[in-house]
N, C-alpha and C. Protein backbone atom coordinates (compact mmCIF):
# COMPACT_ATOMS: atom_id res chain seq x y z
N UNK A 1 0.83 -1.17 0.00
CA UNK A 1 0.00 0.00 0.00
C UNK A 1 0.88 1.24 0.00
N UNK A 2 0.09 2.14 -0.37
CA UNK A 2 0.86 4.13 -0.62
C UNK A 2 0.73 4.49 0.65
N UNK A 3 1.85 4.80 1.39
CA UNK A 3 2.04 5.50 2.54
C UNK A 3 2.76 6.45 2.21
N UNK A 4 2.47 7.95 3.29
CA UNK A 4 3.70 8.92 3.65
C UNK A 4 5.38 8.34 4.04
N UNK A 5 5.95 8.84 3.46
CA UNK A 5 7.18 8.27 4.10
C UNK A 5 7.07 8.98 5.71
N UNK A 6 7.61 7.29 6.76
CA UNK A 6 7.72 7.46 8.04
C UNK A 6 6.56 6.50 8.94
N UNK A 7 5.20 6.29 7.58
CA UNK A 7 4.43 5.69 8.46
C UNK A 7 4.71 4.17 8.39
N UNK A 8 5.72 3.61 7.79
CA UNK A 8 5.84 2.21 7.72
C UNK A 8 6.33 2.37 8.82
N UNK A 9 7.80 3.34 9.04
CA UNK A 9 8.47 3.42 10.70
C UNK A 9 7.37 2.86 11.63
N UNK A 10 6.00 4.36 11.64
CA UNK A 10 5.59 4.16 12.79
C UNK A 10 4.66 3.02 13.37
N UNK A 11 4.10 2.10 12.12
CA UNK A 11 3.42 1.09 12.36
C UNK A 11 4.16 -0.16 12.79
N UNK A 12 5.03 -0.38 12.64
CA UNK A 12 6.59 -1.10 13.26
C UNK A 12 6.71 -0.71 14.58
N UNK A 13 6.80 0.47 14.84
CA UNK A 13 7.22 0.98 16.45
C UNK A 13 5.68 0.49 17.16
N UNK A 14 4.53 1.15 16.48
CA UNK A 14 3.40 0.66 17.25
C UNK A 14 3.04 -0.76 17.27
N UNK A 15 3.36 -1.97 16.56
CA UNK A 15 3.48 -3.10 16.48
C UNK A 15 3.88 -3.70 17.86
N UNK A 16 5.00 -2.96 17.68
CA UNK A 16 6.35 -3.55 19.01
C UNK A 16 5.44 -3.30 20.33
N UNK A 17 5.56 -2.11 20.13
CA UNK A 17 4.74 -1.21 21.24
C UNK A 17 3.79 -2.67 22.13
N UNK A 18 3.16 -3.01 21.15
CA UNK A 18 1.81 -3.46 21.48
C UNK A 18 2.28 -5.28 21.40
N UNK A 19 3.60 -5.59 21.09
CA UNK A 19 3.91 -6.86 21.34
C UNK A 19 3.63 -8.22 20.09
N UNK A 20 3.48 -7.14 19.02
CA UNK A 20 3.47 -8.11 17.91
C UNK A 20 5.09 -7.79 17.35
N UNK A 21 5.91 -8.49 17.42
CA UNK A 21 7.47 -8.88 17.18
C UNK A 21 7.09 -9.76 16.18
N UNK A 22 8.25 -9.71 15.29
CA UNK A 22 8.74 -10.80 14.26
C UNK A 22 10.72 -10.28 14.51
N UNK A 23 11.22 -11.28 15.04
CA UNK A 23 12.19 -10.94 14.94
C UNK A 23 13.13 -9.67 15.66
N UNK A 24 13.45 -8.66 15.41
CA UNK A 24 13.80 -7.87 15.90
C UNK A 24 13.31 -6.39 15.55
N UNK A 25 12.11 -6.86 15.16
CA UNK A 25 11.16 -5.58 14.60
C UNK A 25 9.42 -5.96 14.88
N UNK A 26 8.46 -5.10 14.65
CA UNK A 26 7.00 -4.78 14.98
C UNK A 26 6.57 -5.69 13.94
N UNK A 27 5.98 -6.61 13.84
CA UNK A 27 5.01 -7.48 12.91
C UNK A 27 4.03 -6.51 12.73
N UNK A 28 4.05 -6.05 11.54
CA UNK A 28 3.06 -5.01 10.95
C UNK A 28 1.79 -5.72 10.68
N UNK A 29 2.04 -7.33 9.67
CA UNK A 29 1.17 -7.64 9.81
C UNK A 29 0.10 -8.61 10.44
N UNK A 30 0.89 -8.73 11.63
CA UNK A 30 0.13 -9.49 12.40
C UNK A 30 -0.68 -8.26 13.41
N UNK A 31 -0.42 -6.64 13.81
CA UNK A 31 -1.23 -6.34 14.38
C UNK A 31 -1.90 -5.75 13.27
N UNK A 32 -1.86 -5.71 12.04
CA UNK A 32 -3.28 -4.98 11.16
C UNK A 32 -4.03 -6.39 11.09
N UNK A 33 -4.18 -7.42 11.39
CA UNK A 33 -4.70 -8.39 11.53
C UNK A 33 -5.66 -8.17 12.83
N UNK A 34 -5.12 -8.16 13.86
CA UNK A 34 -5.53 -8.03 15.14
C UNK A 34 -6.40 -7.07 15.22
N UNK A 35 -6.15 -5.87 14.02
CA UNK A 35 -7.31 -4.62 14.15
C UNK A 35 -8.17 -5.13 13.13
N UNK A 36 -7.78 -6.04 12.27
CA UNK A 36 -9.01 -6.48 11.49
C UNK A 36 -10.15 -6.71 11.73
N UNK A 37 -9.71 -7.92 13.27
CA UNK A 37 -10.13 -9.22 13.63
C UNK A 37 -11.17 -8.57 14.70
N UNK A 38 -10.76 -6.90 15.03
CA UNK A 38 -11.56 -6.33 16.54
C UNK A 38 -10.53 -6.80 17.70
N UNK A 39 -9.64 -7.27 17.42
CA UNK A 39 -8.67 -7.37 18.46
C UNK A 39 -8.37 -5.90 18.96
N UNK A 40 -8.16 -4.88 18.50
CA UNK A 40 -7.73 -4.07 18.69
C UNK A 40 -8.35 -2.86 17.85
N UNK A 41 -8.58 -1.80 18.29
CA UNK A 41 -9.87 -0.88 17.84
C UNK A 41 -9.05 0.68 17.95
N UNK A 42 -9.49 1.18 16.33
CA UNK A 42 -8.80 2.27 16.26
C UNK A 42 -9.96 3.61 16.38
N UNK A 43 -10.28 4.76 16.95
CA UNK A 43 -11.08 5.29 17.12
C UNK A 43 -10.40 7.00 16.18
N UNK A 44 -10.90 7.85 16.01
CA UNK A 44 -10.84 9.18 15.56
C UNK A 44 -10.41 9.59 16.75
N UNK A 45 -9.10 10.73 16.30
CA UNK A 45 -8.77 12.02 17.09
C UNK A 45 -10.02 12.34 18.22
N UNK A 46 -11.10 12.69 16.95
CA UNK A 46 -12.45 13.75 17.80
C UNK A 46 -13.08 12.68 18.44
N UNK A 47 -13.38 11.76 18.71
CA UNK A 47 -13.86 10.79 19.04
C UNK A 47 -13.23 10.42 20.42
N UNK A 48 -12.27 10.19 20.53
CA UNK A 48 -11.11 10.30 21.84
C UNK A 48 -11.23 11.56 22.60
N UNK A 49 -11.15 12.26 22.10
CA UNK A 49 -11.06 13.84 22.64
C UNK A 49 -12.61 13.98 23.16
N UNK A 50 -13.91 13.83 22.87
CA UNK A 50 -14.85 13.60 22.87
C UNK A 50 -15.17 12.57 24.48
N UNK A 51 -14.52 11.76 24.30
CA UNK A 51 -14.72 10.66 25.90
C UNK A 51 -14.08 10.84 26.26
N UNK A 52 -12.92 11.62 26.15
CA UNK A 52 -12.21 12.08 27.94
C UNK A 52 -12.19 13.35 27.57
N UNK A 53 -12.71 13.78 27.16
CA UNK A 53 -12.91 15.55 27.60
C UNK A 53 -13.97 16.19 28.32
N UNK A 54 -15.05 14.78 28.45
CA UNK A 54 -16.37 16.00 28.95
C UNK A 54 -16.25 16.06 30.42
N UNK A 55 -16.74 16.95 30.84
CA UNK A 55 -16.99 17.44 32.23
C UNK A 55 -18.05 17.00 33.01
N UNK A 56 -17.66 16.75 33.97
CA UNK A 56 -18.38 16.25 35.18
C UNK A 56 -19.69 16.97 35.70
């Protein structure tokens, strides 16, 4: 797929991050799998900002 250069970096670092390893690097595609699968759930900026921003 067409990425910005940097986001292959960062999907590697977030891989790791999150404990999908191959080797000595982030299994890219074993966690876009995992977000496939609902293993793991990607939400919007505003959406985030939205559930922990409101006031009590």
């Amino acid at each position: 797929m067409r990425v910005k250069e940097g986001t292959r970096l960062w999907w590697r670092q977030e891989a790791a991050k999150n404990n999908f390893i191959y080797g000595n690097d982030g299994a890219t595609g074993e966690f876009l799998d995992a977000i496939a699968s609902g293993e793991y759930v990607i939400i919007s900026k505003t959406a985030w900002e939205q559930l922990f921003t409101k006031t009590a």
